[in-house]
C-alpha atoms as a PDB file:
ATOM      1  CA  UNK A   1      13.324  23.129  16.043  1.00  0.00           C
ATOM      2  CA  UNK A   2      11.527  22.872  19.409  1.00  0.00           C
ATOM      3  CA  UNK A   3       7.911  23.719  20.289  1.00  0.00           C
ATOM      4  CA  UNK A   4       7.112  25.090  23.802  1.00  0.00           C
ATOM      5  CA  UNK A   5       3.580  25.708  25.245  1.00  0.00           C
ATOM      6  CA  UNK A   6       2.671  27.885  28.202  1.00  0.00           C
ATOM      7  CA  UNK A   7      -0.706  28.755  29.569  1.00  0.00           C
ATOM      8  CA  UNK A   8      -1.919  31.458  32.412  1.00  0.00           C
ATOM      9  CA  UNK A   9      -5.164  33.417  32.949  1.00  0.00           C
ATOM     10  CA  UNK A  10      -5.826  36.761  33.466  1.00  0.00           C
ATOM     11  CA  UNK A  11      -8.572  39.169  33.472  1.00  0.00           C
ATOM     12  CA  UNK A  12      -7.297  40.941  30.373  1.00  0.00           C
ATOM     13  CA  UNK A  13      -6.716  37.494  28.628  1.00  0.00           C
ATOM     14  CA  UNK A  14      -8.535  35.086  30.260  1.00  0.00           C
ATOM     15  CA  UNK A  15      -7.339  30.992  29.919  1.00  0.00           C
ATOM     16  CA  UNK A  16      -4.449  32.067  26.934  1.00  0.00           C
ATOM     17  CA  UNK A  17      -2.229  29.558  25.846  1.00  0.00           C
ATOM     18  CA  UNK A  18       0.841  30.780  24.067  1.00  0.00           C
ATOM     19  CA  UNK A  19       2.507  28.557  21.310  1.00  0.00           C
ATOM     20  CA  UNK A  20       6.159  29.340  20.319  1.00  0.00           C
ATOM     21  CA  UNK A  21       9.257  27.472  18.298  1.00  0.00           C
ATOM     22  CA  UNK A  22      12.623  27.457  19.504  1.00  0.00           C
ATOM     23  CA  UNK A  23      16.035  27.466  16.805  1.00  0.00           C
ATOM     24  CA  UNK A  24      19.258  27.236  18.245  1.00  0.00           C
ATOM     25  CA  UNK A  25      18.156  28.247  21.672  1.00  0.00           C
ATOM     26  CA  UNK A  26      16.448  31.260  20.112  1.00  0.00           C
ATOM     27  CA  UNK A  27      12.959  32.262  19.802  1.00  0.00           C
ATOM     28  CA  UNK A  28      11.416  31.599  16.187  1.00  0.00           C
ATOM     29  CA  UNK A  29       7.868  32.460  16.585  1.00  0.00           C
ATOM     30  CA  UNK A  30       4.828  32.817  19.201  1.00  0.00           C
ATOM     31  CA  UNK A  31       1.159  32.588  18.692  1.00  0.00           C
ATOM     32  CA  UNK A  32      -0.911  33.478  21.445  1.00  0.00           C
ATOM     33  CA  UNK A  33      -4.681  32.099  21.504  1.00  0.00           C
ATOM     34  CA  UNK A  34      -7.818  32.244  23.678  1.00  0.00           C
ATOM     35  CA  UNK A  35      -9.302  29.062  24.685  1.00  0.00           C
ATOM     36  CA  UNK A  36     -13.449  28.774  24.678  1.00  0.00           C
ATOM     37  CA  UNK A  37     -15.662  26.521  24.528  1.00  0.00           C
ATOM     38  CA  UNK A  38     -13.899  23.937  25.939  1.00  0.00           C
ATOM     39  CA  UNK A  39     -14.986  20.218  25.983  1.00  0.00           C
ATOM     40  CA  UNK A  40     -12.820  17.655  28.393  1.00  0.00           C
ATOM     41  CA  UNK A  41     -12.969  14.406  27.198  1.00  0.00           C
ATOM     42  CA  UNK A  42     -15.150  12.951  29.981  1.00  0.00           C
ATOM     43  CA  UNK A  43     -18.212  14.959  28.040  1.00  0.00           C
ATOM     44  CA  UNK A  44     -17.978  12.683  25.346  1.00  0.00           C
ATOM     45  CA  UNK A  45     -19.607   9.401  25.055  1.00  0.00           C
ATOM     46  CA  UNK A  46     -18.720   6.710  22.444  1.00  0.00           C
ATOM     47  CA  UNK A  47     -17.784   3.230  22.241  1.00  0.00           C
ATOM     48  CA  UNK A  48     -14.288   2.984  24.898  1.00  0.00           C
ATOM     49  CA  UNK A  49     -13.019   0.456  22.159  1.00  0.00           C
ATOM     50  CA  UNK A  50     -12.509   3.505  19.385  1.00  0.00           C
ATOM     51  CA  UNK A  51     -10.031   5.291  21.616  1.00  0.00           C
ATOM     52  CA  UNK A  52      -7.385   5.786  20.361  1.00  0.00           C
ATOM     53  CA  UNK A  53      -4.038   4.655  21.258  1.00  0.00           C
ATOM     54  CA  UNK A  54      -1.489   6.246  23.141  1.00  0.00           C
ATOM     55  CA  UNK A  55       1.477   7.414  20.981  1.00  0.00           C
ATOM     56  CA  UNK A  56      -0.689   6.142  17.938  1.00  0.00           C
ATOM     57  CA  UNK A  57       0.163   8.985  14.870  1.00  0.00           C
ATOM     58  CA  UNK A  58      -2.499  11.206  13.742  1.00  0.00           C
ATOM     59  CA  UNK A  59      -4.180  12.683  10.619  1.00  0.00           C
ATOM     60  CA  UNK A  60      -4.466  16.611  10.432  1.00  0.00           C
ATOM     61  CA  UNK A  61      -6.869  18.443   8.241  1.00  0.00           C
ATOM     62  CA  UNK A  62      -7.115  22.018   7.909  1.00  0.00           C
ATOM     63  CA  UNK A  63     -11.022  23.177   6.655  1.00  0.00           C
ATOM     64  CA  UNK A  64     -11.429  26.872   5.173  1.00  0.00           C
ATOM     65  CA  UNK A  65      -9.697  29.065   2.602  1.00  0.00           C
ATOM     66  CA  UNK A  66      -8.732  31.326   6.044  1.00  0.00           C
ATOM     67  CA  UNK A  67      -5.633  28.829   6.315  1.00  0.00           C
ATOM     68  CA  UNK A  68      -4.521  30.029   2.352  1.00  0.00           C
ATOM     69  CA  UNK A  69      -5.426  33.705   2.608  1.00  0.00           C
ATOM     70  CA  UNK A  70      -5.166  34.913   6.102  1.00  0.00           C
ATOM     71  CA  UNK A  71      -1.506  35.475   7.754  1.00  0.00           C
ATOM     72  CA  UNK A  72      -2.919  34.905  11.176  1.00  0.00           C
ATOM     73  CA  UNK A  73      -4.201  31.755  10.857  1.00  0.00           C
ATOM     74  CA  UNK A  74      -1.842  30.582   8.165  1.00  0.00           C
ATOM     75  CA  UNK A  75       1.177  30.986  10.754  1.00  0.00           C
ATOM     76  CA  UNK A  76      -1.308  29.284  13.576  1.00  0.00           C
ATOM     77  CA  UNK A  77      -1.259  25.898  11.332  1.00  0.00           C
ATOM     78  CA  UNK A  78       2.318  25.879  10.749  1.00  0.00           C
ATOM     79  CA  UNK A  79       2.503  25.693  14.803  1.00  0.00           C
ATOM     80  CA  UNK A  80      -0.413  23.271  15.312  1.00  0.00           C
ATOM     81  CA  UNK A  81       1.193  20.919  12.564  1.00  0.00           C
ATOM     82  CA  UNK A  82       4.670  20.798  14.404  1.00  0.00           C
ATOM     83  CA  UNK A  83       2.965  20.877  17.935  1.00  0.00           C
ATOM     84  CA  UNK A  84       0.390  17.946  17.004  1.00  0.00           C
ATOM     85  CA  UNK A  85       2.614  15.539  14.611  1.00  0.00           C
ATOM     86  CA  UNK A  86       5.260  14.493  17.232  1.00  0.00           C
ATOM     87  CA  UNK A  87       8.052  12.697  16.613  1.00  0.00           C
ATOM     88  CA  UNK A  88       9.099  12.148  13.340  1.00  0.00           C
ATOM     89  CA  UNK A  89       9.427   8.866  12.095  1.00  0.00           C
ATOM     90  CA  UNK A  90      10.616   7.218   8.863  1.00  0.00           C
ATOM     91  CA  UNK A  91       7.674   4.019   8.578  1.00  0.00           C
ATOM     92  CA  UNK A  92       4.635   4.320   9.903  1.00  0.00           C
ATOM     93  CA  UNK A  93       2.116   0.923  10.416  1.00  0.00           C
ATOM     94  CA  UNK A  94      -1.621   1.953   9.168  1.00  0.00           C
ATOM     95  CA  UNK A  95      -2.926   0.188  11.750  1.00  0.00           C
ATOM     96  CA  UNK A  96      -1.789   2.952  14.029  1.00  0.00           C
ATOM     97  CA  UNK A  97      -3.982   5.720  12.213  1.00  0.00           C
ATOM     98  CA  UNK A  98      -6.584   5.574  14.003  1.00  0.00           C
ATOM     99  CA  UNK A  99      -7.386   9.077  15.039  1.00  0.00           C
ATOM    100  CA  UNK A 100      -7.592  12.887  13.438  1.00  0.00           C
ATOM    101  CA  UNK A 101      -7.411  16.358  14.452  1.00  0.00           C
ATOM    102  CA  UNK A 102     -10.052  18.586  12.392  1.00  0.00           C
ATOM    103  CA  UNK A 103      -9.598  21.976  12.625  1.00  0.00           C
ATOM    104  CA  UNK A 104     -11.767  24.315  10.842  1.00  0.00           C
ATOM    105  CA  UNK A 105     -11.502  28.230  10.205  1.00  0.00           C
ATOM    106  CA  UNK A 106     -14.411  29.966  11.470  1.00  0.00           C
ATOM    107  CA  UNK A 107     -13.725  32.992  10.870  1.00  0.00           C
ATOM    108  CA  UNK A 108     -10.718  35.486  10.524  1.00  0.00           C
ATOM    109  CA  UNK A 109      -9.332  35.010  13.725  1.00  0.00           C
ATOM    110  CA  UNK A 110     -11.311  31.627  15.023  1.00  0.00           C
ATOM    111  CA  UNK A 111     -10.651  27.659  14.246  1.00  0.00           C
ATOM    112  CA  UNK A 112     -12.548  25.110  16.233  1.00  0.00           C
ATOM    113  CA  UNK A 113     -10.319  22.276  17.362  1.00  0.00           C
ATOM    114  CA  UNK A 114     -11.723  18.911  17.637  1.00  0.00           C
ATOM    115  CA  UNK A 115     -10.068  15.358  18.145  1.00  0.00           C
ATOM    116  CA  UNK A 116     -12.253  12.496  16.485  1.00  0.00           C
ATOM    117  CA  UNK A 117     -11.629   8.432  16.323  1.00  0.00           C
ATOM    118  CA  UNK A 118     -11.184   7.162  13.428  1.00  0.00           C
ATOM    119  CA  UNK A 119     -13.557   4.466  12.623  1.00  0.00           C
ATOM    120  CA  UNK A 120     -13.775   1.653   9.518  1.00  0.00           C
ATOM    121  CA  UNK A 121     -16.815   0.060   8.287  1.00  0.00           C
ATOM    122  CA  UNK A 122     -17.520  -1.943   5.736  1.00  0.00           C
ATOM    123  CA  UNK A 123     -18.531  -0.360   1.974  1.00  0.00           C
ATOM    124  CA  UNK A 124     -18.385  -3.461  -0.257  1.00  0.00           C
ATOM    125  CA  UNK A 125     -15.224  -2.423  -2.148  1.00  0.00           C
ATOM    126  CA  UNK A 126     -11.352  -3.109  -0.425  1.00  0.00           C
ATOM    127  CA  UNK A 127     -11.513   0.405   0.556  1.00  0.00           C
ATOM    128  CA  UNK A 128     -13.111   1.184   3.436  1.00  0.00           C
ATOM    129  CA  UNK A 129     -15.636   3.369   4.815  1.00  0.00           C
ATOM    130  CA  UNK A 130     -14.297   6.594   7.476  1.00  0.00           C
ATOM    131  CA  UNK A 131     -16.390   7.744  10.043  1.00  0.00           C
ATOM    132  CA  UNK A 132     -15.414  10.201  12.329  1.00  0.00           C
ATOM    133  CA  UNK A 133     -16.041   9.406  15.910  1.00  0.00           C
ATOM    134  CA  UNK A 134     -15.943  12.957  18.285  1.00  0.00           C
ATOM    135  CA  UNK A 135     -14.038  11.503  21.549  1.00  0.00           C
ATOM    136  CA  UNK A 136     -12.519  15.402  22.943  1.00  0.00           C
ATOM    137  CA  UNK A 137     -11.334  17.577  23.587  1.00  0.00           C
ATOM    138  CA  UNK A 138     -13.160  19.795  21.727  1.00  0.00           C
ATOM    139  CA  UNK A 139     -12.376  24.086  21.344  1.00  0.00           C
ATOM    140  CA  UNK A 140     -12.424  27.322  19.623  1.00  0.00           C
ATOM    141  CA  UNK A 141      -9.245  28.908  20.099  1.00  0.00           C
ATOM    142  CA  UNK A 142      -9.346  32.501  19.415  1.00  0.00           C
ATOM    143  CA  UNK A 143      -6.069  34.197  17.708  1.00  0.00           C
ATOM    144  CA  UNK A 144      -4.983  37.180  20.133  1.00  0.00           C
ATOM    145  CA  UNK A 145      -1.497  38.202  19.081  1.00  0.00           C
ATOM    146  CA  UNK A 146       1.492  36.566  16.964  1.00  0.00           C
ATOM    147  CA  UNK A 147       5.123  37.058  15.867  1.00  0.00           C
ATOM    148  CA  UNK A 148       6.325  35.985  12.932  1.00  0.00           C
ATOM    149  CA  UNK A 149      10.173  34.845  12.896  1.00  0.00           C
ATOM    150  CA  UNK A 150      12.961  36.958  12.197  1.00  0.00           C
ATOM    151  CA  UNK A 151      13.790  36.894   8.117  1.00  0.00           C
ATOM    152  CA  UNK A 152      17.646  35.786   8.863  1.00  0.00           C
ATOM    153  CA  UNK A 153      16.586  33.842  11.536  1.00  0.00           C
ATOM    154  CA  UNK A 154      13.884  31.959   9.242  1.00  0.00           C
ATOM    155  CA  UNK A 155      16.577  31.947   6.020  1.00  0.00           C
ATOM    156  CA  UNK A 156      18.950  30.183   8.883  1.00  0.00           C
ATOM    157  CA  UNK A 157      16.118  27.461   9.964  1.00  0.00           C
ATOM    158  CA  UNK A 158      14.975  26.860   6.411  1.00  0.00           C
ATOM    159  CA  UNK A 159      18.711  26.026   5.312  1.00  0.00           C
ATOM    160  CA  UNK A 160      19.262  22.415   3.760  1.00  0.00           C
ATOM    161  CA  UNK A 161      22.199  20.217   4.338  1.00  0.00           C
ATOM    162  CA  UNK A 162      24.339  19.700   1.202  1.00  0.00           C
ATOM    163  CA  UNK A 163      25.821  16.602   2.958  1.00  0.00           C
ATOM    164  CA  UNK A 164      23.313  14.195   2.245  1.00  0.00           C
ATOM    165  CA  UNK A 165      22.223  15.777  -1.730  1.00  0.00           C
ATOM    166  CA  UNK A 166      25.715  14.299  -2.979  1.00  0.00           C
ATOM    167  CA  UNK A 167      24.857  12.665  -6.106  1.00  0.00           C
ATOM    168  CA  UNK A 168      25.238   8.670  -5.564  1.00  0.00           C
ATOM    169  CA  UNK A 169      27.648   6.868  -7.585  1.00  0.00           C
ATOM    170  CA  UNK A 170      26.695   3.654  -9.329  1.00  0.00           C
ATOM    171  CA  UNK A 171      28.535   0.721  -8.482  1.00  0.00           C
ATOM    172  CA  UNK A 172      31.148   2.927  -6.048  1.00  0.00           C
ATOM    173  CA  UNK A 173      30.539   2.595  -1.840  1.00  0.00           C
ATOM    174  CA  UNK A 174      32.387   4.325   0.472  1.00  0.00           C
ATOM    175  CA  UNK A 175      34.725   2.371   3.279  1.00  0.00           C
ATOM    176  CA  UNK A 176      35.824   3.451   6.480  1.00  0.00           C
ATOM    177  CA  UNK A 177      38.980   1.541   6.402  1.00  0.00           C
ATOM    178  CA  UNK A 178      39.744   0.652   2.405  1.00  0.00           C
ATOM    179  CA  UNK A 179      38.038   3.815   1.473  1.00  0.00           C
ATOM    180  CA  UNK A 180      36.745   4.126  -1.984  1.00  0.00           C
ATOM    181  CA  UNK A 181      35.498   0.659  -3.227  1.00  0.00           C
ATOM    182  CA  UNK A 182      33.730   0.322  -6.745  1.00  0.00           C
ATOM    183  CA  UNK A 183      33.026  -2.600  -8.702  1.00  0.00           C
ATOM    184  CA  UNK A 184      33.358  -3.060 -12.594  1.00  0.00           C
ATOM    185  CA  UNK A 185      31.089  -5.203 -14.566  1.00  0.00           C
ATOM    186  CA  UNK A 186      32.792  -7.429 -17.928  1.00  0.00           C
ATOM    187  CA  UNK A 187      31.076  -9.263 -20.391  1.00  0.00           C
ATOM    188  CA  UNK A 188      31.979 -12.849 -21.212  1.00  0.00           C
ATOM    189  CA  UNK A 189      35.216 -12.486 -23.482  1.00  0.00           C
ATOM    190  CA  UNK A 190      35.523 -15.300 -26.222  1.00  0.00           C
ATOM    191  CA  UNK A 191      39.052 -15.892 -26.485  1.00  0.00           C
ATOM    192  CA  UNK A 192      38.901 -18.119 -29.242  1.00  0.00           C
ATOM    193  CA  UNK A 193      36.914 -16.226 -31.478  1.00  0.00           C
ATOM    194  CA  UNK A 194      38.871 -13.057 -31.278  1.00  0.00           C
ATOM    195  CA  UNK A 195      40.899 -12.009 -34.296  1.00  0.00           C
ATOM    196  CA  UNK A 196      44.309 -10.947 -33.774  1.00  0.00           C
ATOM    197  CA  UNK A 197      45.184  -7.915 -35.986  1.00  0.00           C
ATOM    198  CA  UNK A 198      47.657  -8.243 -39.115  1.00  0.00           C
ATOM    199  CA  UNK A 199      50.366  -6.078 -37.363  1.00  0.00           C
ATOM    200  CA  UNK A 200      50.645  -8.416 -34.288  1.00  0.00           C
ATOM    201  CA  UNK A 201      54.649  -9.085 -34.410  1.00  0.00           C
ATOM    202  CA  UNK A 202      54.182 -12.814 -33.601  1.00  0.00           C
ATOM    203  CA  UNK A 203      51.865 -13.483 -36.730  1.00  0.00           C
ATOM    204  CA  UNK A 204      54.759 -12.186 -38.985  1.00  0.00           C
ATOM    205  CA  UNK A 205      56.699 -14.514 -37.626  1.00  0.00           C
ATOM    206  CA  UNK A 206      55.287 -17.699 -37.482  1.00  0.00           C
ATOM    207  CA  UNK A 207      54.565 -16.638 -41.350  1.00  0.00           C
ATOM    208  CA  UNK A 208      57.988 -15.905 -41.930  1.00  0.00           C
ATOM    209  CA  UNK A 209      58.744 -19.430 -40.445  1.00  0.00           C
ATOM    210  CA  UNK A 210      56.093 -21.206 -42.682  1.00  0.00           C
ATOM    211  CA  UNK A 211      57.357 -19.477 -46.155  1.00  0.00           C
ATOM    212  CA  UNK A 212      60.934 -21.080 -44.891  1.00  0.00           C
ATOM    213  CA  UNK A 213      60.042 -24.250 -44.043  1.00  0.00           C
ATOM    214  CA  UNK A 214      57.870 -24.279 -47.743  1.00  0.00           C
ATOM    215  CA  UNK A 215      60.730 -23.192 -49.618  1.00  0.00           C
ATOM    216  CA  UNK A 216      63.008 -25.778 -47.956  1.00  0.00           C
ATOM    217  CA  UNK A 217      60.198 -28.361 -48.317  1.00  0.00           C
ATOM    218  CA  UNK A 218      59.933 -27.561 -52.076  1.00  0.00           C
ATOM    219  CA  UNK A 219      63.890 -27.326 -52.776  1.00  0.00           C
ATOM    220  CA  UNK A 220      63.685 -30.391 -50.697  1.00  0.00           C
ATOM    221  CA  UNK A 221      61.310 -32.317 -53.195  1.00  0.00           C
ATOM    222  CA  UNK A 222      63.136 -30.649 -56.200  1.00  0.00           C
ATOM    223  CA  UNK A 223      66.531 -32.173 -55.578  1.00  0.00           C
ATOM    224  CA  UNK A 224      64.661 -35.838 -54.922  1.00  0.00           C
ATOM    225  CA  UNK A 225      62.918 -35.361 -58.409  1.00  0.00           C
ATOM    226  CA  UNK A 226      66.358 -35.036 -60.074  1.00  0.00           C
ATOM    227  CA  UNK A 227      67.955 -37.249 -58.496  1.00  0.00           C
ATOM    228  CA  UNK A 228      65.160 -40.208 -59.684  1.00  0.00           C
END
């Protein structure tokens, strides 16, 4: 999903920005907002070494039940999330958080959009204290018009991949070239120690061999006795 912003003035809606998501070259959704009360950054002062970085990742927070309750402004934070978060990443180095979006609901149809560094001071614990240093752009943006997406459309974006929910096999690893691989764990086996049942045909045997040679060796010792 791709998000698209384009802005124009008129006299009937004077410095609009609209705010739409693309699906499979189609048109999800579009929010359409008024800017006012627009701060640049150059009408900020603050210390140049809280800047923030470029590409750094920010925080996001949402203030006001308006973002639970209201459709309008509900739908305007699912855009602002995916317009403001970037690229997605898997890791993420807190030493790159180092500024935040607030944006608070004003009233039915109004946030105010600020950008703040993110600043760490001592508090006497390992945890830090946050302060919030304003560094601009600053706005309200006023909610004009929006359109939710389609419901097939939206059941089509929201779908999940079975491909990577397979359930993982323990001990077994796929190959691209000896293909299914697994590996099997034995305990020690004692040799010595094992018994060997009755019915084993070699015990019979060898027993069948020992009574012989017995008999022999006692017909043996019989014949010597009366002989003497």
């Amino acid at each position: 999903m791709l998000v698209f912003q384009y802005g124009n003035t008129s006299k009937k809606r004077p410095d609009n920005i609209i705010i739409g998501r693309t699906y499979d070259h189609q048109i999800y959704d579009l929010v359409e907002v008024g800017v006012e009360n627009f701060k640049p950054m150059e009408s900020f002062k603050y210390d140049k070494k809280l800047a923030p970085q470029v590409g750094s990742k920010p925080f996001i927070t949402f203030a006001g039940e308006g973002f639970e309750s209201i459709d309008e402004l509900k739908h305007l934070k699912e855009v602002l999330l995916d317009l403001f978060r970037g690229e997605v990443v898997e890791s993420l180095s807190l030493v790159g958080l180092d500024r935040v979006y607030v944006i608070t609901a004003v009233s039915s149809d109004r946030v105010f959009l600020t950008h703040c560094a993110v600043r760490l001071k001592k508090s006497g614990s390992v945890v830090p204290r946050i302060e919030l240093v304003e560094v601009g752009p600053s706005m309200d943006l006023v909610v004009r018009r929006h359109r939710l997406p389609n419901e097939s459309l939206r059941k089509e974006a929201m779908r999940i991949s079975t491909d990577g929910l397979k359930k993982k096999i323990k001990n077994v690893v796929g190959d691209s070239i000896q293909g299914k691989v697994g590996k099997i764990y034995m305990p020690d086996q004692k040799i010595g120690e094992m018994a060997l049942p009755n019915k084993a045909k070699g015990v019979k045997r060898e027993r069948r061999e020992a009574k012989i040679k017995h008999s022999e060796h006692a017909a043996k010792k019989k014949k010597e006795d009366a002989a003497d």
